[in-house]
C-alpha atoms as a PDB file:
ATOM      1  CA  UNK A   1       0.000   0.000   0.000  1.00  0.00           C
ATOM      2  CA  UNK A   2       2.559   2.743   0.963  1.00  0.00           C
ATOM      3  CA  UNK A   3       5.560   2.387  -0.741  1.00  0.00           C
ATOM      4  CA  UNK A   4       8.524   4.023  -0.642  1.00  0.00           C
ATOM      5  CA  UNK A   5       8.065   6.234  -3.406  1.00  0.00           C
ATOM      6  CA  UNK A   6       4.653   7.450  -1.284  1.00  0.00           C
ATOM      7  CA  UNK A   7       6.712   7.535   1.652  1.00  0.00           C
ATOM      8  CA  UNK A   8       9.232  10.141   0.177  1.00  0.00           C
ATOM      9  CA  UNK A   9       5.996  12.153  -1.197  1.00  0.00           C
ATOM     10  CA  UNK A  10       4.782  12.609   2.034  1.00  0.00           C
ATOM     11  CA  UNK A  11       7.973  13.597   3.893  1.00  0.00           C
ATOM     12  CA  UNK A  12       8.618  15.921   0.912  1.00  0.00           C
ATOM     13  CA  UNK A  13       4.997  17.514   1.723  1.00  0.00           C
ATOM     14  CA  UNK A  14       5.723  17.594   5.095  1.00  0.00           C
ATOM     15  CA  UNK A  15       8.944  19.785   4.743  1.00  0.00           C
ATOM     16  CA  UNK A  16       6.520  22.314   2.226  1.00  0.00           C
ATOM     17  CA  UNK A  17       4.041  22.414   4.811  1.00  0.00           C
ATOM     18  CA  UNK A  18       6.482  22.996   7.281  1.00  0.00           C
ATOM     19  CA  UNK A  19       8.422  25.934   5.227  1.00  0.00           C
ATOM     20  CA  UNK A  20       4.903  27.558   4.087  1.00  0.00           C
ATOM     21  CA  UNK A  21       3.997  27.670   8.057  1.00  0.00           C
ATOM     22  CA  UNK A  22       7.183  29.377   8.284  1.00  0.00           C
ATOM     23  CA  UNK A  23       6.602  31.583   5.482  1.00  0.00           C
ATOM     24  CA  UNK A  24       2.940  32.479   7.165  1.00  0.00           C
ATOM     25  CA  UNK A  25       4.425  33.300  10.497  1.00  0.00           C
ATOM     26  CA  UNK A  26       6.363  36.267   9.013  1.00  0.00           C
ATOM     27  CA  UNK A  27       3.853  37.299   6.433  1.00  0.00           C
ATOM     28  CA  UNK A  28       2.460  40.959   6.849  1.00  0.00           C
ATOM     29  CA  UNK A  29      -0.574  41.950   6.343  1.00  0.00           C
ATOM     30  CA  UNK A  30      -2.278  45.547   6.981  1.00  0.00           C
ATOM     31  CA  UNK A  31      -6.118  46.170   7.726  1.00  0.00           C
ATOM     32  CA  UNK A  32      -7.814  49.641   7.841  1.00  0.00           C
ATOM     33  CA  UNK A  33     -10.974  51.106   8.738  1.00  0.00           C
ATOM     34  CA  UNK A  34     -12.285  55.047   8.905  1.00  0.00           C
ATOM     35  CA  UNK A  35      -8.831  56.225   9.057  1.00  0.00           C
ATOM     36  CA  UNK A  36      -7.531  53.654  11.700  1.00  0.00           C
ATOM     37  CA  UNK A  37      -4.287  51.512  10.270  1.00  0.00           C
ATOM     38  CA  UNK A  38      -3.323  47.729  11.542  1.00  0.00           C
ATOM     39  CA  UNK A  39       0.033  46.127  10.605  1.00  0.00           C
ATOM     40  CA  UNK A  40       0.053  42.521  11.795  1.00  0.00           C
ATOM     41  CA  UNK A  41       2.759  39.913  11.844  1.00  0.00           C
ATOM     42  CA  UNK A  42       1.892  36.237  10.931  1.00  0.00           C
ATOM     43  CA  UNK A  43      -1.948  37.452  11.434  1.00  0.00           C
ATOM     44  CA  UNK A  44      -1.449  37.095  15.312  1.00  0.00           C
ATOM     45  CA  UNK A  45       0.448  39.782  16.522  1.00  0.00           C
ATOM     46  CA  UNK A  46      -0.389  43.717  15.789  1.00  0.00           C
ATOM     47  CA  UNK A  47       2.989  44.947  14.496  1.00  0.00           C
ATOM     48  CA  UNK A  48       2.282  48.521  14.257  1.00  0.00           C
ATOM     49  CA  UNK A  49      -1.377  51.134  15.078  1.00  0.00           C
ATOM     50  CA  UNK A  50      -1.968  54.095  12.735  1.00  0.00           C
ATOM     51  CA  UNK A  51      -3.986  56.809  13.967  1.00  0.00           C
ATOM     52  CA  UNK A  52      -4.912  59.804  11.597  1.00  0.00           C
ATOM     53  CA  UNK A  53      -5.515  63.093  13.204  1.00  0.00           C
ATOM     54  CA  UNK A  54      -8.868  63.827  11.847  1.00  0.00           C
ATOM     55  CA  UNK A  55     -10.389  60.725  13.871  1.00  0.00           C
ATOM     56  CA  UNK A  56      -9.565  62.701  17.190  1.00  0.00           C
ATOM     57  CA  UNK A  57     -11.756  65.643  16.056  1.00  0.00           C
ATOM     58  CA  UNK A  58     -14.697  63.180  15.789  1.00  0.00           C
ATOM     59  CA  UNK A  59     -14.396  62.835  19.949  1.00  0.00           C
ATOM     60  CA  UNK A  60     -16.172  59.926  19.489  1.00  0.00           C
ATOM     61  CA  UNK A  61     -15.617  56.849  21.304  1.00  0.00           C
ATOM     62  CA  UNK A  62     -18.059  54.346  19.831  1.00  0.00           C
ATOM     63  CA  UNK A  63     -16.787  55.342  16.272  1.00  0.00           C
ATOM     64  CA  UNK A  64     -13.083  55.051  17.036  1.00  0.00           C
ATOM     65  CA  UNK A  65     -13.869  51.870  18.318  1.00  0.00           C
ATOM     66  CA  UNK A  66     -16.037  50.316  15.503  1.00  0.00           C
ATOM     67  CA  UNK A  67     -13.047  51.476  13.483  1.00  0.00           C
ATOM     68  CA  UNK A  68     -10.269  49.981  15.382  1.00  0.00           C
ATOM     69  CA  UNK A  69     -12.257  46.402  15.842  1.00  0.00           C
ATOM     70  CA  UNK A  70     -12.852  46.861  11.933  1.00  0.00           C
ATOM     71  CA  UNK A  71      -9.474  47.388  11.255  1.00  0.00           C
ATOM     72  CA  UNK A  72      -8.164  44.604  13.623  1.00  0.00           C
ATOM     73  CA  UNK A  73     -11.044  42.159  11.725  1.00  0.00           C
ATOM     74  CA  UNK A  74      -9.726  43.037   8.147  1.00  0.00           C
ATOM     75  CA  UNK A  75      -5.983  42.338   9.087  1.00  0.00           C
ATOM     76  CA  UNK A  76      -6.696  39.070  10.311  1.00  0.00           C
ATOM     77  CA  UNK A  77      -9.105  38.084   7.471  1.00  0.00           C
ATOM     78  CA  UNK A  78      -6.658  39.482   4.986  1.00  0.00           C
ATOM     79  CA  UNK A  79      -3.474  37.174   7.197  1.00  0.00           C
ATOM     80  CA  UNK A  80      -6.049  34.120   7.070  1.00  0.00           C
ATOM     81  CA  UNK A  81      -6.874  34.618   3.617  1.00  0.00           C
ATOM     82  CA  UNK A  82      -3.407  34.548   2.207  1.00  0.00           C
ATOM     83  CA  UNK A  83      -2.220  31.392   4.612  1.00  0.00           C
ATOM     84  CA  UNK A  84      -5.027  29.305   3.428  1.00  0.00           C
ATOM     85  CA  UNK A  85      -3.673  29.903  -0.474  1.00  0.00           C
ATOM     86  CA  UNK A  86      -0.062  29.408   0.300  1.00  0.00           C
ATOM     87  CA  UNK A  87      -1.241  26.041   2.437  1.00  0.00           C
ATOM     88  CA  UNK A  88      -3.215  25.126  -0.753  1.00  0.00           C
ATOM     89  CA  UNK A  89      -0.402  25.478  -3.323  1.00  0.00           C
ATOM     90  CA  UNK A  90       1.635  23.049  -0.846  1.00  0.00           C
ATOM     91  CA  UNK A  91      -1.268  20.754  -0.481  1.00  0.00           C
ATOM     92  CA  UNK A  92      -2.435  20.761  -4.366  1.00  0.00           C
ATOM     93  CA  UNK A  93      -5.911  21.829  -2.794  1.00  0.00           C
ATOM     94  CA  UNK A  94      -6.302  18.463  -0.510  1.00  0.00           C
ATOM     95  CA  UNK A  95      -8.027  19.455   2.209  1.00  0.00           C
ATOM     96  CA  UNK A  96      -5.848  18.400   5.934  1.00  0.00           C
ATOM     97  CA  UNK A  97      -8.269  18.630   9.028  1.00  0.00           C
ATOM     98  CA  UNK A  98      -6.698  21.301  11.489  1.00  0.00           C
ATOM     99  CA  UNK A  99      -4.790  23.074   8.981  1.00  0.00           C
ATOM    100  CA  UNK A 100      -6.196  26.214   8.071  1.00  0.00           C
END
């Protein structure tokens, strides 16, 4: 059933997957809402807040939170987005429960 020719496949695989996981960990990716600016690193950690001036002469609270949760939200989609098509390039499209 697996032979060794499988075998090698799979460890090959296994090294892409590894070095793609890699890859994602450093990826940046930036999300932005009403003026608020999110850099994040590997889609988990917040790298870097922009803040434009013109938010603070809204004074509003509720707004400049809507817009940071926004901005948080469309990093992280954005990170998750581009790690599930560099996992599916390694993985030819096969789908691997608990990964991505």
């Amino acid at each position: 059933m697996f032979n060794n020719a499988m075998m090698k496949q799979a460890k090959k695989m296994q090294e892409k997957m590894k070095e793609a996981q890699e890859e994602i960990a450093k990826m940046e990716t930036e999300g932005s809402s009403g003026g608020i600016s999110i850099k994040m690193i590997g889609g988990k950690t917040i790298e870097e807040v922009t803040v434009s001036e013109k938010i603070f002469e809204q004074r509003d609270k509720s707004l400049l939170e809507k817009f940071i949760k926004d901005a948080v939200n469309d990093a992280t989609n954005k990170a998750d987005k581009a790690a599930q098509k560099k996992m599916k390039k390694v993985t030819g499209g096969i789908k691997i429960p608990g990964l991505f």
